[in-house]
Each structure stands twice: as structure tokens, then as C-alpha cells.
C-alpha atoms as a PDB file:
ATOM      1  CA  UNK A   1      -6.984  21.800  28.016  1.00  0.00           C
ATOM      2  CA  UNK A   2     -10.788  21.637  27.916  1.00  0.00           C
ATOM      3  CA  UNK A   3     -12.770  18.653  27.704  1.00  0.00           C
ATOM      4  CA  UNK A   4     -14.453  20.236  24.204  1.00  0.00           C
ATOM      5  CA  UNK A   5     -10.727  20.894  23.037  1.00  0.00           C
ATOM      6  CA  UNK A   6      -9.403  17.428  23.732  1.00  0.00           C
ATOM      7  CA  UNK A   7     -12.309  16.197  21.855  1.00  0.00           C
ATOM      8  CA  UNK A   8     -11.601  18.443  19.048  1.00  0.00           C
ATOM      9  CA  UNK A   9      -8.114  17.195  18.966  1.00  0.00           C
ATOM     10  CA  UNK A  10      -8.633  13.566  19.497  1.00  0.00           C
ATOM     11  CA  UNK A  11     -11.156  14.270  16.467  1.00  0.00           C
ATOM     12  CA  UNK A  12      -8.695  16.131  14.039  1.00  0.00           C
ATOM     13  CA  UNK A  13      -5.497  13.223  14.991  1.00  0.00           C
ATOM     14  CA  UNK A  14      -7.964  10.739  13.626  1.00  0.00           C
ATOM     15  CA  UNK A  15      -9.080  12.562  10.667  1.00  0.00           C
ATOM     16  CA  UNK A  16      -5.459  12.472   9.728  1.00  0.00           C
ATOM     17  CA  UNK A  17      -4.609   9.015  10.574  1.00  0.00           C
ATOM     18  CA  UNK A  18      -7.566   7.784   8.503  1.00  0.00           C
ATOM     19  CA  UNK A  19      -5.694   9.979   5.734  1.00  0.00           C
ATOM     20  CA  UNK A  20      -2.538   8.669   6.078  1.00  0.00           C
ATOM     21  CA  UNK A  21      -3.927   5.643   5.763  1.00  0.00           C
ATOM     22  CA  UNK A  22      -6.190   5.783   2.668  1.00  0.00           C
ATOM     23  CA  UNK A  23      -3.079   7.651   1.233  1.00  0.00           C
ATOM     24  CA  UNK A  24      -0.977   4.652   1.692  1.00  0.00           C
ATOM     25  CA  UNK A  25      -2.535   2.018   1.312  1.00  0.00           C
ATOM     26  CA  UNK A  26      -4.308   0.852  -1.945  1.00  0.00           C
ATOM     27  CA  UNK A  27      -7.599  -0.321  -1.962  1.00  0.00           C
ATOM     28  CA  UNK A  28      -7.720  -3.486  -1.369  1.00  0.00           C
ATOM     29  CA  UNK A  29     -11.787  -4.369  -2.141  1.00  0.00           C
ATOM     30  CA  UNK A  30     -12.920  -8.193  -2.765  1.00  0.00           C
ATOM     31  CA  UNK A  31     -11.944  -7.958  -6.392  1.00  0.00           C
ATOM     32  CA  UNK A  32      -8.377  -7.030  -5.963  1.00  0.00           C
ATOM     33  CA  UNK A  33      -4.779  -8.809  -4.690  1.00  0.00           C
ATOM     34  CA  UNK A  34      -1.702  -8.222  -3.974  1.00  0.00           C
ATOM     35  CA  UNK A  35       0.676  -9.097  -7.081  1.00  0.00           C
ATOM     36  CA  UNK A  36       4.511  -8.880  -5.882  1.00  0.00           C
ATOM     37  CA  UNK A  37       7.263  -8.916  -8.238  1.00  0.00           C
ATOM     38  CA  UNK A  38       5.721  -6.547 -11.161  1.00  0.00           C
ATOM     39  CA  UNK A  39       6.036  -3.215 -10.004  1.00  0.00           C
ATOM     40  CA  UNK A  40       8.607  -1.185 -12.079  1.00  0.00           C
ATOM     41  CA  UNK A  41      11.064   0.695  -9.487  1.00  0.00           C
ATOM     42  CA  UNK A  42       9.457   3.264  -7.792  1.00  0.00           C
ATOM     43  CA  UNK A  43       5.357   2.255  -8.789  1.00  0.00           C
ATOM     44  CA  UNK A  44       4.713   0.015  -5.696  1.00  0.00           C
ATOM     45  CA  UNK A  45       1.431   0.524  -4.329  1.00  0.00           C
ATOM     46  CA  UNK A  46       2.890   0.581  -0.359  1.00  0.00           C
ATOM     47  CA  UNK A  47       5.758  -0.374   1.880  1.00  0.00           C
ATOM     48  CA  UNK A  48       7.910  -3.342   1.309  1.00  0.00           C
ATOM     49  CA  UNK A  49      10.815  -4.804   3.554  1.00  0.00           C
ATOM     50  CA  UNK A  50      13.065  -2.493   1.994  1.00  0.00           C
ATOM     51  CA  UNK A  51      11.336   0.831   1.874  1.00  0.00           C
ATOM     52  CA  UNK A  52       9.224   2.743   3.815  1.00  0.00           C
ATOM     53  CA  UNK A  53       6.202   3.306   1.155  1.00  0.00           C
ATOM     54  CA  UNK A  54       4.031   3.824  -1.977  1.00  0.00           C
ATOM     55  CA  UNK A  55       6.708   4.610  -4.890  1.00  0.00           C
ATOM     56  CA  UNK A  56       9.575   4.107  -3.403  1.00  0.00           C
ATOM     57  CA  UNK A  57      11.037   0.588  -4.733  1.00  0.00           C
ATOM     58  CA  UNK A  58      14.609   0.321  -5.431  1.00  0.00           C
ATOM     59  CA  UNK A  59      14.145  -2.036  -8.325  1.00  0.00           C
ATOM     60  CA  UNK A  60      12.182  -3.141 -11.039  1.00  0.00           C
ATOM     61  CA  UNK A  61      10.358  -6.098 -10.074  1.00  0.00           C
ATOM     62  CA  UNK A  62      11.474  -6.389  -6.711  1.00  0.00           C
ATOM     63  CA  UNK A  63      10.361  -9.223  -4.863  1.00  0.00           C
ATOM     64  CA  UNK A  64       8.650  -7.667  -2.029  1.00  0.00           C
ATOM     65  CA  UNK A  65       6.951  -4.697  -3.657  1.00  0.00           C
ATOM     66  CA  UNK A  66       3.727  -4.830  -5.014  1.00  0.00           C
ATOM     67  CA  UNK A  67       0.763  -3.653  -7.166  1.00  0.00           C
ATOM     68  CA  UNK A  68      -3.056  -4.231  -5.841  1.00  0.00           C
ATOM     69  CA  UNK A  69      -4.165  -5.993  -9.638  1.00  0.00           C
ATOM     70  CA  UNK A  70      -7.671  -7.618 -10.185  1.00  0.00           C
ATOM     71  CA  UNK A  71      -7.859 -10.874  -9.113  1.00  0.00           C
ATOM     72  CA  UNK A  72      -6.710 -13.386 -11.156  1.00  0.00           C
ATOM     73  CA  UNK A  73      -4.460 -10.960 -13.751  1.00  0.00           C
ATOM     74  CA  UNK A  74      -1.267 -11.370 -10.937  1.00  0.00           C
ATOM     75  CA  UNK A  75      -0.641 -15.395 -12.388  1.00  0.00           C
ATOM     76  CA  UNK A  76      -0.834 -14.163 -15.811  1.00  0.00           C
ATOM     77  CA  UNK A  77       1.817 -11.776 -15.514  1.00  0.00           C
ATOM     78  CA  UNK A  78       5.478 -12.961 -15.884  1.00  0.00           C
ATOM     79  CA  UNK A  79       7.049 -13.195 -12.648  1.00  0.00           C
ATOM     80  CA  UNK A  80       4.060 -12.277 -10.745  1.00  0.00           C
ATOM     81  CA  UNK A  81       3.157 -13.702  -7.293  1.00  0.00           C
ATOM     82  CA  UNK A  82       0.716 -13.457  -4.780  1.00  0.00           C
ATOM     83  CA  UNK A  83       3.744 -14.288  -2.246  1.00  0.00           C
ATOM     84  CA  UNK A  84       6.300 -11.712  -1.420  1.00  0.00           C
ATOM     85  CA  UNK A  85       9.616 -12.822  -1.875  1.00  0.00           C
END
């Protein structure tokens, strides 16, 4: 493999990885935080202990799945924490 191919392909792997990533993860800015324990079954935001990503809780409200809320809305939600359990 060329040097202008492996530089091509370096390029492209970390297009995708960047994708991946953006896919899976929520945004996260300043004016948002984790909430755990709120999601309905299968509307986490990304991986918890017990599955392997986004939308893909077992449970409603599970303990280690959670939603990326504005900051401050997490404690006014029952059963919301900004610890996962």
C-alpha cells in the first residue's frame, strides 16, 4: 500500500469513528447532564452496564440508563439522578 493510500485510509477510519461517535453519544454541551433513572425502556441516550447502547434499555427507569436533560430539570423529575445506580 502507498503512502497516499494509507493516508486515505487512516483518513476515511477516522471519519467513521468520529461518526460512530456523534451517533452514540448525546451531546453533552455545558447546559446539559446526565439524568439516570428516567428513561422509558428502550429511550436511553447511550450504553449502560447492561446494554451495549442508545435505545436499548431493558427497563423503564433503569438505574443505569440515562437521558442527557437540561441542567437542573434531572432533580425535578421523580426518581431522577445525576448518579447511576
Amino acid at each position: 500500500m502507498s503512502n497516499k493510500n494509507l493516508v486515505a485510509a487512516t483518513a476515511i477510519t477516522g471519519i467513521l469513528a468520529l461518526g460512530a461517535t456523534m451517533i452514540s453519544a448525546p451531546a453533552m454541551a455545558g447546559s446539559k447532564e446526565k439524568c439516570y433513572g428516567v428513561a422509558a425502556a428502550g429511550q436511553n441516550d447511550c450504553a449502560t452496564a447492561n446494554s451495549s447502547c442508545a435505545g436499548t434499555s431493558k427497563t423503564d427507569n433503569q438505574g443505569d440508563a440515562f437521558l442527557a436533560l437540561p441542567k437542573g430539570l434531572c432533580g425535578k423529575l421523580a426518581g431522577g439522578s445525576l448518579v447511576s445506580a
